[in-house]
C-alpha atoms as a PDB file:
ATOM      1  CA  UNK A   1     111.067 130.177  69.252  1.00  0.00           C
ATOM      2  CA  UNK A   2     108.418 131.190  71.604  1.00  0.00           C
ATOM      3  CA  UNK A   3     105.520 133.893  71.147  1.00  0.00           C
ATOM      4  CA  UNK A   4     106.533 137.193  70.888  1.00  0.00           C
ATOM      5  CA  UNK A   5     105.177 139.485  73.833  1.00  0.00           C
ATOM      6  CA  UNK A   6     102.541 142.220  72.738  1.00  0.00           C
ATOM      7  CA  UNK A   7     104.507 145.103  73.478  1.00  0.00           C
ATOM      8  CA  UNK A   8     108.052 144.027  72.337  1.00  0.00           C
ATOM      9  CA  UNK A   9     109.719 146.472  69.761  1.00  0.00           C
ATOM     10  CA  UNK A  10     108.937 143.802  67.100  1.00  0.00           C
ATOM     11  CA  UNK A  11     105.945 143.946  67.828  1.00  0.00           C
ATOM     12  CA  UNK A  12     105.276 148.100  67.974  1.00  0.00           C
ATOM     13  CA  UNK A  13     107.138 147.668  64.542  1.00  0.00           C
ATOM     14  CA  UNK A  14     104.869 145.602  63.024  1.00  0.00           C
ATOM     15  CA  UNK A  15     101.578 147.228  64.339  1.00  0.00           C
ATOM     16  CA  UNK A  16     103.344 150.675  62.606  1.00  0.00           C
ATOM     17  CA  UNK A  17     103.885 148.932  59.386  1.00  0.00           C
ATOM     18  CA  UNK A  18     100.346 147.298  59.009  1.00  0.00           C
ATOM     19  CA  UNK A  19      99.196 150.950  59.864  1.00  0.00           C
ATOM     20  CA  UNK A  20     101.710 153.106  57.290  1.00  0.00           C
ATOM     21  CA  UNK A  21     100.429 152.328  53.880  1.00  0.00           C
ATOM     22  CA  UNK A  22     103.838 153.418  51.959  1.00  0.00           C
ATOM     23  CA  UNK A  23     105.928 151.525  54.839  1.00  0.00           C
ATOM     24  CA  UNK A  24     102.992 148.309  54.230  1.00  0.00           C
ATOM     25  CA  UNK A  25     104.090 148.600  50.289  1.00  0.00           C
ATOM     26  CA  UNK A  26     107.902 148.757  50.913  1.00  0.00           C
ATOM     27  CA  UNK A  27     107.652 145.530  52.966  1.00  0.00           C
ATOM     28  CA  UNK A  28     105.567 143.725  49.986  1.00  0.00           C
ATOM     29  CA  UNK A  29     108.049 144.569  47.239  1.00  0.00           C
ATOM     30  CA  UNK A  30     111.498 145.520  49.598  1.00  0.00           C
ATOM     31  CA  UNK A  31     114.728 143.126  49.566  1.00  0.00           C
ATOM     32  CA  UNK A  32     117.368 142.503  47.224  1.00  0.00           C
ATOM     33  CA  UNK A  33     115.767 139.908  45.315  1.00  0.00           C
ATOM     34  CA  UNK A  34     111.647 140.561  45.173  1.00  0.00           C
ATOM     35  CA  UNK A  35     111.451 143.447  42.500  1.00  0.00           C
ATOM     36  CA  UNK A  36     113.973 141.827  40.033  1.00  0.00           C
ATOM     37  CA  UNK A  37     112.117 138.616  40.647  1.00  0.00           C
ATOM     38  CA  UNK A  38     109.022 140.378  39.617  1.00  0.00           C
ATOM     39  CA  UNK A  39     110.631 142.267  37.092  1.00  0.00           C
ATOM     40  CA  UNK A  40     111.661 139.165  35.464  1.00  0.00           C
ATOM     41  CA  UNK A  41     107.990 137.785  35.325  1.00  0.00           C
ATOM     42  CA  UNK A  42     106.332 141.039  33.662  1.00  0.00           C
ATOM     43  CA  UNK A  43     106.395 139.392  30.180  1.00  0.00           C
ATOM     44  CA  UNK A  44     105.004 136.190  31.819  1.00  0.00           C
ATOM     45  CA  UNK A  45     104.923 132.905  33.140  1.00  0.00           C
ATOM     46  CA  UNK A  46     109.060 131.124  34.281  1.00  0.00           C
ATOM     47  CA  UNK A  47     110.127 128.455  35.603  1.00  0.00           C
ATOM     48  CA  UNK A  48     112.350 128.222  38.648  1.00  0.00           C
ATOM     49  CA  UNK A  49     115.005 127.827  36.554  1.00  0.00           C
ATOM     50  CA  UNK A  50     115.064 130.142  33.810  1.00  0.00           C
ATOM     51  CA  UNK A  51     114.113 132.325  36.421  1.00  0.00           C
ATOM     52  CA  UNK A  52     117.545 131.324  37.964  1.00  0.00           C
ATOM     53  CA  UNK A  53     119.370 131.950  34.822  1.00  0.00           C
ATOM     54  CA  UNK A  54     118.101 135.512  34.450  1.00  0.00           C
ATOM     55  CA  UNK A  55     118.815 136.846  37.867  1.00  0.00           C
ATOM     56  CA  UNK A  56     122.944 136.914  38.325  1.00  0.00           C
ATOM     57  CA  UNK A  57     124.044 136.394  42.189  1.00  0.00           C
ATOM     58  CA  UNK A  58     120.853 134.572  43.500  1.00  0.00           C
ATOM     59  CA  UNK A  59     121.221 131.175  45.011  1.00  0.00           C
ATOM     60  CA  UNK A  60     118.490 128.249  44.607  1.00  0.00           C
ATOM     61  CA  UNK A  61     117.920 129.038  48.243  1.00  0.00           C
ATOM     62  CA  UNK A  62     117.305 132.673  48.370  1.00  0.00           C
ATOM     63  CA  UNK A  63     115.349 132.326  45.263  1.00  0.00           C
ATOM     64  CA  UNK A  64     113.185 129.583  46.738  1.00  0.00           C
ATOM     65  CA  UNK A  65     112.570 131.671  50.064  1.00  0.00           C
ATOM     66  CA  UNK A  66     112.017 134.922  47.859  1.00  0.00           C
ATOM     67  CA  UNK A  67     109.269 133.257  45.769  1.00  0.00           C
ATOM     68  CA  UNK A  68     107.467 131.513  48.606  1.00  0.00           C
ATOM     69  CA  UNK A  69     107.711 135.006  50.517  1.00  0.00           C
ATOM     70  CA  UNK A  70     105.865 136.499  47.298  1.00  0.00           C
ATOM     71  CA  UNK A  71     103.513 133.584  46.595  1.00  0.00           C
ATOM     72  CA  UNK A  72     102.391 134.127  50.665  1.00  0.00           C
ATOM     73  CA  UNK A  73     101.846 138.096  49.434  1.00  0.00           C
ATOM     74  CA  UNK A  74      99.580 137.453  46.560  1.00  0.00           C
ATOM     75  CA  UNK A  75     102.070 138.729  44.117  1.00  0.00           C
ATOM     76  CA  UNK A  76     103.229 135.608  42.748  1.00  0.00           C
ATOM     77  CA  UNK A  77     101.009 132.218  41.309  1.00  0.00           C
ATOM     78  CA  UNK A  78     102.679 129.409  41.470  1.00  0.00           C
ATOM     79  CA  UNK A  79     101.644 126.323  39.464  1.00  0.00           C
ATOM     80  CA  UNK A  80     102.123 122.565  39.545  1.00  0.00           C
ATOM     81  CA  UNK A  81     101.258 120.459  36.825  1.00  0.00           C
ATOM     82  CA  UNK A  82     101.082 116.590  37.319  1.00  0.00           C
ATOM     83  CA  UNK A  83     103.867 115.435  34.947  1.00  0.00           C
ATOM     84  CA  UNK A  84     106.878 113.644  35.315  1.00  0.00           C
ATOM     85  CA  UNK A  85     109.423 115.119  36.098  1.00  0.00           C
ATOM     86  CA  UNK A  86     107.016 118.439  38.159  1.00  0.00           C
ATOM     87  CA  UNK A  87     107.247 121.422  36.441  1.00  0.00           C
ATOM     88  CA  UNK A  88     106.319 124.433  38.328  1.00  0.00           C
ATOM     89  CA  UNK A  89     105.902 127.284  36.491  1.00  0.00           C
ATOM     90  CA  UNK A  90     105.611 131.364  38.071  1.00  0.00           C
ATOM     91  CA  UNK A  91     103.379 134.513  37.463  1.00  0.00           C
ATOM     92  CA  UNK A  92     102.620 137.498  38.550  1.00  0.00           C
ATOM     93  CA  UNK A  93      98.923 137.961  39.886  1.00  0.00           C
ATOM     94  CA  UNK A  94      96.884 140.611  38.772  1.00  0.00           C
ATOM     95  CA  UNK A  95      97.729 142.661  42.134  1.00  0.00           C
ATOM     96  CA  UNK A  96     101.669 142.330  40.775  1.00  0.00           C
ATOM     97  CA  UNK A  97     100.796 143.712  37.743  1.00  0.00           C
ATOM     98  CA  UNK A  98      99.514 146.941  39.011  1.00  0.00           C
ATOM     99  CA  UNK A  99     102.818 147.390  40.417  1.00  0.00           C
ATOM    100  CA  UNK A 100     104.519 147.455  37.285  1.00  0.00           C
ATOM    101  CA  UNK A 101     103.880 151.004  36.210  1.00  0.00           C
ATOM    102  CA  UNK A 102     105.212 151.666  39.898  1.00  0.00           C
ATOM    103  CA  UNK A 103     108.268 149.920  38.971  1.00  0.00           C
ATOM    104  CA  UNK A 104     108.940 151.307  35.953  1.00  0.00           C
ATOM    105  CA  UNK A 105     108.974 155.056  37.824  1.00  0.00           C
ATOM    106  CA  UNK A 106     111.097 153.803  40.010  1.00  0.00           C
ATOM    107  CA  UNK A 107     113.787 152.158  37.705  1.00  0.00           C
ATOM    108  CA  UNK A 108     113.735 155.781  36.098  1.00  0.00           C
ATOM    109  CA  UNK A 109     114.069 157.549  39.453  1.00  0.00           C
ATOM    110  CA  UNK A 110     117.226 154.889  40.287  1.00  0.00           C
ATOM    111  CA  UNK A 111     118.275 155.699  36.726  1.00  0.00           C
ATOM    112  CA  UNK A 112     118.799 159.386  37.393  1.00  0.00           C
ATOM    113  CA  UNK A 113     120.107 159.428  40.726  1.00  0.00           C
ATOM    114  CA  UNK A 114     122.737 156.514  40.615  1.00  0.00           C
ATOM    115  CA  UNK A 115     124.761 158.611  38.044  1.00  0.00           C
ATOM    116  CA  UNK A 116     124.804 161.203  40.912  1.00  0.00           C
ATOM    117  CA  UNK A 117     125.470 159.126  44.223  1.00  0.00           C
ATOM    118  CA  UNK A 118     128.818 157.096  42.292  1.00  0.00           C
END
């Protein structure tokens, strides 16, 4: 994969979404996977695999991508300790924790209005 040209629709798209600040956030947090992973760290520090355990339906891959893709956003610390065998353990950063009251609104908003879209 080559350089993407200036004014390709990718491009325009991305330019827009650095510009929107409510489109910006949605990117951060959007997906399938990134709020429950986030959700799942609000009491504190996991590691991969309880993390794993607690989220029904993800794979090791897409859980792998999803943290890398939050560690890369500041949401997400990742730590390695030097034992035998690694242990890697995952936490929110302090920018992830202002989302949480966010969160929280919107699990009630979801709440509300699933009951009426079923």
């Amino acid at each position: 994969m080559g350089i993407r040209k200036e004014n390709s629709t990718n491009s325009q798209n991305e330019k827009y979404i650095t510009e929107c600040d409510l489109a910006y956030a949605v990117c951060k947090i959007g997906g399938r996977w990134k709020i429950l992973i986030l959700g799942k760290l609000e009491n504190g520090k996991l590691r991969f695999s309880e993390l794993r355990n607690q989220i029904d339906g993800i794979t090791e891959r897409m859980l792998t991508l999803q943290l890398r893709d939050l560690e890369k956003e500041g949401l997400v610390k990742r730590t390695v300790y030097a034992e035998v065998p690694p242990r890697v353990d995952y936490e929110l950063t302090e920018i992830a924790t202002d989302l949480i009251p966010i969160w929280r609104q919107l699990e009630s908003w979801g709440a509300r209005h699933k009951k009426v879209t079923k």
